[in-house]
C-alpha atoms as a PDB file:
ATOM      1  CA  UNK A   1       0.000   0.000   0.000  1.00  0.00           C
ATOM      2  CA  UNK A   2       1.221   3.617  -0.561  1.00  0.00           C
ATOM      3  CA  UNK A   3       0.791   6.443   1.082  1.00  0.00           C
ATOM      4  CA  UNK A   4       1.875  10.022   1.126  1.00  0.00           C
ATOM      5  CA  UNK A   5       2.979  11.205   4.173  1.00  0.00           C
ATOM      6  CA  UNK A   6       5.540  14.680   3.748  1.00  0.00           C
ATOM      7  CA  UNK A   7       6.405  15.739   7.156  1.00  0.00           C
ATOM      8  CA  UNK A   8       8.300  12.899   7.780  1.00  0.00           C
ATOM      9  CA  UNK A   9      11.155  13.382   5.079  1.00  0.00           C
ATOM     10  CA  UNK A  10      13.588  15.582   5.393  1.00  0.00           C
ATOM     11  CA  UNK A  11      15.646  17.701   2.602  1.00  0.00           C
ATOM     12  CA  UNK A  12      16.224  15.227  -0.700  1.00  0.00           C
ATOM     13  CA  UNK A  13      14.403  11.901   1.140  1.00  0.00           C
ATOM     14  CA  UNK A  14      11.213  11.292  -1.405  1.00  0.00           C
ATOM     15  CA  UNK A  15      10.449   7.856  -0.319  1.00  0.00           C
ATOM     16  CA  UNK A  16      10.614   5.587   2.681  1.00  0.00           C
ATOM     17  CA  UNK A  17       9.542   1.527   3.136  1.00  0.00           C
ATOM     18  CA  UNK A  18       8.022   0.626   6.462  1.00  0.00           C
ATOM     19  CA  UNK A  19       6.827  -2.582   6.261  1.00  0.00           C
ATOM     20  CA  UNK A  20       3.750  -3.260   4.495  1.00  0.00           C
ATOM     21  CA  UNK A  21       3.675   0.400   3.672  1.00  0.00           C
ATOM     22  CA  UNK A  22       5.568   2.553   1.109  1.00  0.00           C
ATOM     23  CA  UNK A  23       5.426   6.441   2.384  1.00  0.00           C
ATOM     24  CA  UNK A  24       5.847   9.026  -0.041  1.00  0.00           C
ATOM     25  CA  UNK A  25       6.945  12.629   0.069  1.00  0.00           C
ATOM     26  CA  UNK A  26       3.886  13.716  -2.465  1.00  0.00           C
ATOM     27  CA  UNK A  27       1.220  11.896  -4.508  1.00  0.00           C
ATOM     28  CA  UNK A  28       2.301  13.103  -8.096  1.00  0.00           C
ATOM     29  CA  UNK A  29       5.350  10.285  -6.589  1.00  0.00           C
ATOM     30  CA  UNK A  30       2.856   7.373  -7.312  1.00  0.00           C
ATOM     31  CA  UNK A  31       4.056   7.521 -10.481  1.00  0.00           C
ATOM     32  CA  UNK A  32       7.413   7.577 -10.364  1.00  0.00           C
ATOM     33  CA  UNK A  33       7.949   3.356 -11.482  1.00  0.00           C
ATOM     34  CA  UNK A  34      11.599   3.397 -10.827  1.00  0.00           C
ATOM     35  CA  UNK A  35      11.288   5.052  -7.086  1.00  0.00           C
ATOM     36  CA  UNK A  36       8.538   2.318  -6.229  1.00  0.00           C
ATOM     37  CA  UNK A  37      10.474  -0.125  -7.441  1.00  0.00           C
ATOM     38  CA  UNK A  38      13.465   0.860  -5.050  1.00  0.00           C
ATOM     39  CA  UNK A  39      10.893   1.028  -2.488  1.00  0.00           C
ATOM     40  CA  UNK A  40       9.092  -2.780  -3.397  1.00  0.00           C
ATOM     41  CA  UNK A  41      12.643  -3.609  -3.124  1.00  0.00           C
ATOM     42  CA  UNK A  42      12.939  -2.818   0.348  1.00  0.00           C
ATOM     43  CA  UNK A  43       9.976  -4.706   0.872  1.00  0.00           C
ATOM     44  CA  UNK A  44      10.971  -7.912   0.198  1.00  0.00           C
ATOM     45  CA  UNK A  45      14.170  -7.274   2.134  1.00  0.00           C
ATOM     46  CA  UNK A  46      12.336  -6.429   5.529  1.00  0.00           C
ATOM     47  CA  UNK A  47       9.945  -9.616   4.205  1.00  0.00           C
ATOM     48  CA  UNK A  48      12.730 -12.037   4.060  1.00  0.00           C
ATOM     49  CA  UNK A  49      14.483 -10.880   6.879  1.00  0.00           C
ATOM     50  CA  UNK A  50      10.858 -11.499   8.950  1.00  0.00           C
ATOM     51  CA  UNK A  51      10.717  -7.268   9.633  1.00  0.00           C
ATOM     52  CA  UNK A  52      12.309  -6.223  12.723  1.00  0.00           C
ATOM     53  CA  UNK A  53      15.926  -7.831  11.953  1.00  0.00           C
ATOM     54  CA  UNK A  54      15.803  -5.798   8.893  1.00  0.00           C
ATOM     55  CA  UNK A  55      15.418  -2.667  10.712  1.00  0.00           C
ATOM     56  CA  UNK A  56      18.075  -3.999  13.804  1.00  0.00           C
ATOM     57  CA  UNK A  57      20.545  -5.016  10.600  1.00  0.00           C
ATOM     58  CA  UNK A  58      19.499  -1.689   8.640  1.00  0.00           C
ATOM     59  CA  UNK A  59      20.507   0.771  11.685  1.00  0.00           C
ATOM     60  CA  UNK A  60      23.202  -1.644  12.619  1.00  0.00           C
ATOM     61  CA  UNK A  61      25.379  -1.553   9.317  1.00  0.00           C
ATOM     62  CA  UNK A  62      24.299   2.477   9.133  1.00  0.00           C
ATOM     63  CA  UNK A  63      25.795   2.783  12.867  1.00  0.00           C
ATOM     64  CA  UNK A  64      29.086   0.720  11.391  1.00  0.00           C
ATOM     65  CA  UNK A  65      29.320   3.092   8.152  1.00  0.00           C
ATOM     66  CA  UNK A  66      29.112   5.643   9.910  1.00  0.00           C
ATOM     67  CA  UNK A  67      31.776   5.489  11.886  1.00  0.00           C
ATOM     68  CA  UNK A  68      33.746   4.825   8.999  1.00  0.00           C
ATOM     69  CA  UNK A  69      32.360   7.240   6.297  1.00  0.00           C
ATOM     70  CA  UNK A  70      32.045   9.986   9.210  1.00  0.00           C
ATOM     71  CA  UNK A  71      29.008  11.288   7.334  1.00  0.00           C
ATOM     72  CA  UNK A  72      25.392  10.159   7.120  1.00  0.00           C
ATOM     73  CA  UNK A  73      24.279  10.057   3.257  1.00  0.00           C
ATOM     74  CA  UNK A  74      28.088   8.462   2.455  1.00  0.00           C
ATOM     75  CA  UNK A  75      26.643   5.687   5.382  1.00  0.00           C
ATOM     76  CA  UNK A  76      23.445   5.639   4.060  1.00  0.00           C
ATOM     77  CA  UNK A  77      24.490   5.173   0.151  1.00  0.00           C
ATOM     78  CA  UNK A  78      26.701   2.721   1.233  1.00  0.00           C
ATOM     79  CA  UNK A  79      24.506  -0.043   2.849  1.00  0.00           C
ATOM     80  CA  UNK A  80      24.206  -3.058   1.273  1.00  0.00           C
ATOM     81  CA  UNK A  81      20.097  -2.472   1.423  1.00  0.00           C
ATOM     82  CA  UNK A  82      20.741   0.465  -0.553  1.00  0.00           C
ATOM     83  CA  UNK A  83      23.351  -0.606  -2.812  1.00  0.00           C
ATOM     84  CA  UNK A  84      21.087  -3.260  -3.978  1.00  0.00           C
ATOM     85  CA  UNK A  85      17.423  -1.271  -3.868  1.00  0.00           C
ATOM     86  CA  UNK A  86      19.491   1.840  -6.336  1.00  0.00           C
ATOM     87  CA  UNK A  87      21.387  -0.604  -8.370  1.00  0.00           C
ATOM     88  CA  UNK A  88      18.442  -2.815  -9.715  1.00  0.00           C
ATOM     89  CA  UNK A  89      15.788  -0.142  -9.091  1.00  0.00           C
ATOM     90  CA  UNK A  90      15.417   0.725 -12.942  1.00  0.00           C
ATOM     91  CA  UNK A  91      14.760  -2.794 -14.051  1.00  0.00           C
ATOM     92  CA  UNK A  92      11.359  -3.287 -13.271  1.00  0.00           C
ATOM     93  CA  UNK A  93      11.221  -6.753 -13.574  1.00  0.00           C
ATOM     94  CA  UNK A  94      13.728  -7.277 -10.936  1.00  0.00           C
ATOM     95  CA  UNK A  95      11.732  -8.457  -8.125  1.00  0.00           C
ATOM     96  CA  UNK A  96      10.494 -11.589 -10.311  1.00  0.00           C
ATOM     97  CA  UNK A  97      14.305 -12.660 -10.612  1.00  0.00           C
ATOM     98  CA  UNK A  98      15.415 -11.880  -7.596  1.00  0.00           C
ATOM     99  CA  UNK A  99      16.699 -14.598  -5.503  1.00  0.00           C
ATOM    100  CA  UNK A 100      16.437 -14.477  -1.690  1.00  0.00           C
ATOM    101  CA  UNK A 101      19.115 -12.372   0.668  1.00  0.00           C
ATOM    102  CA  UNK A 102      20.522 -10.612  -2.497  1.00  0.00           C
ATOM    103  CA  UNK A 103      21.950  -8.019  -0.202  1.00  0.00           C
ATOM    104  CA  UNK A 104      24.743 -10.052   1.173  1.00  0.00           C
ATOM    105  CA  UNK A 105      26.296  -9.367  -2.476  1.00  0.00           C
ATOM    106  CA  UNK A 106      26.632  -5.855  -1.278  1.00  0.00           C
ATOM    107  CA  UNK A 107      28.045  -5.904   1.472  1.00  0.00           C
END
C-alpha cells in the first residue's frame, strides 16, 4: 500500500519503506515506477528478513558506516540495502528474478 505522508522526510528523502507500507513525500510520486520499485525492493528485504531484523541489521550496518564514512548520506548510500534497492531499481522486472538475501552481495 502507498501512502503520502511529507512531514516525515527531510531535505532530498522522497520515499521511505516501512513494512507493508511505502510512504511518499507527495502523490504526483505514485508515479514515479523506478522510485517504487526501489521502495518494493525494500519490501521484500524487511519480508525475508521477517521485519524487525531488517530494521536492527538496517541501523546496525548504518551505525558501522558511519563510523567509517564519518558522514550520514556516504553511510546511508553505502549499505548493502541500498546498494542493492538503487542498483536494480530501474529494471522493473527485478523483483520476479530476484533470488532471496541478495543483499549479502553488497556488502
Amino acid at each position: 500500500m502507498i501512502v503520502v505522508f511529507r512531514p516525515i522526510f527531510l531535505k532530498n528523502y522522497v520515499g521511505l519503506s516501512l513494512w507493508p507500507l511505502i510512504i511518499l513525500k507527495a502523490d504526483a510520486l505514485r508515479e514515479d515506477s523506478v522510485l517504487i520499485n526501489h521502495e518494493k525492493i525494500h519490501l521484500r528485504q524487511q519480508q525475508e528478513l521477517l521485519i524487525i531484523p531488517f530494521y536492527l541489521l538496517y541501523f546496525t550496518e548504518w551505525l558501522i558506516r558511519l563510523m567509517y564514512y564519518r558522514n550520514a548520506y556516504h553511510a546511508y548510500k553505502n549499505l548493502s540495502f541500498e546498494k542493492e534497492a538503487y542498483h536494480n531499481e530501474a529494471n522493473l522486472d527485478y523483483l520476479k528474478t530476484r533470488k532471496p538475501f541478495t543483499f549479502i552481495k553488497y556488502l
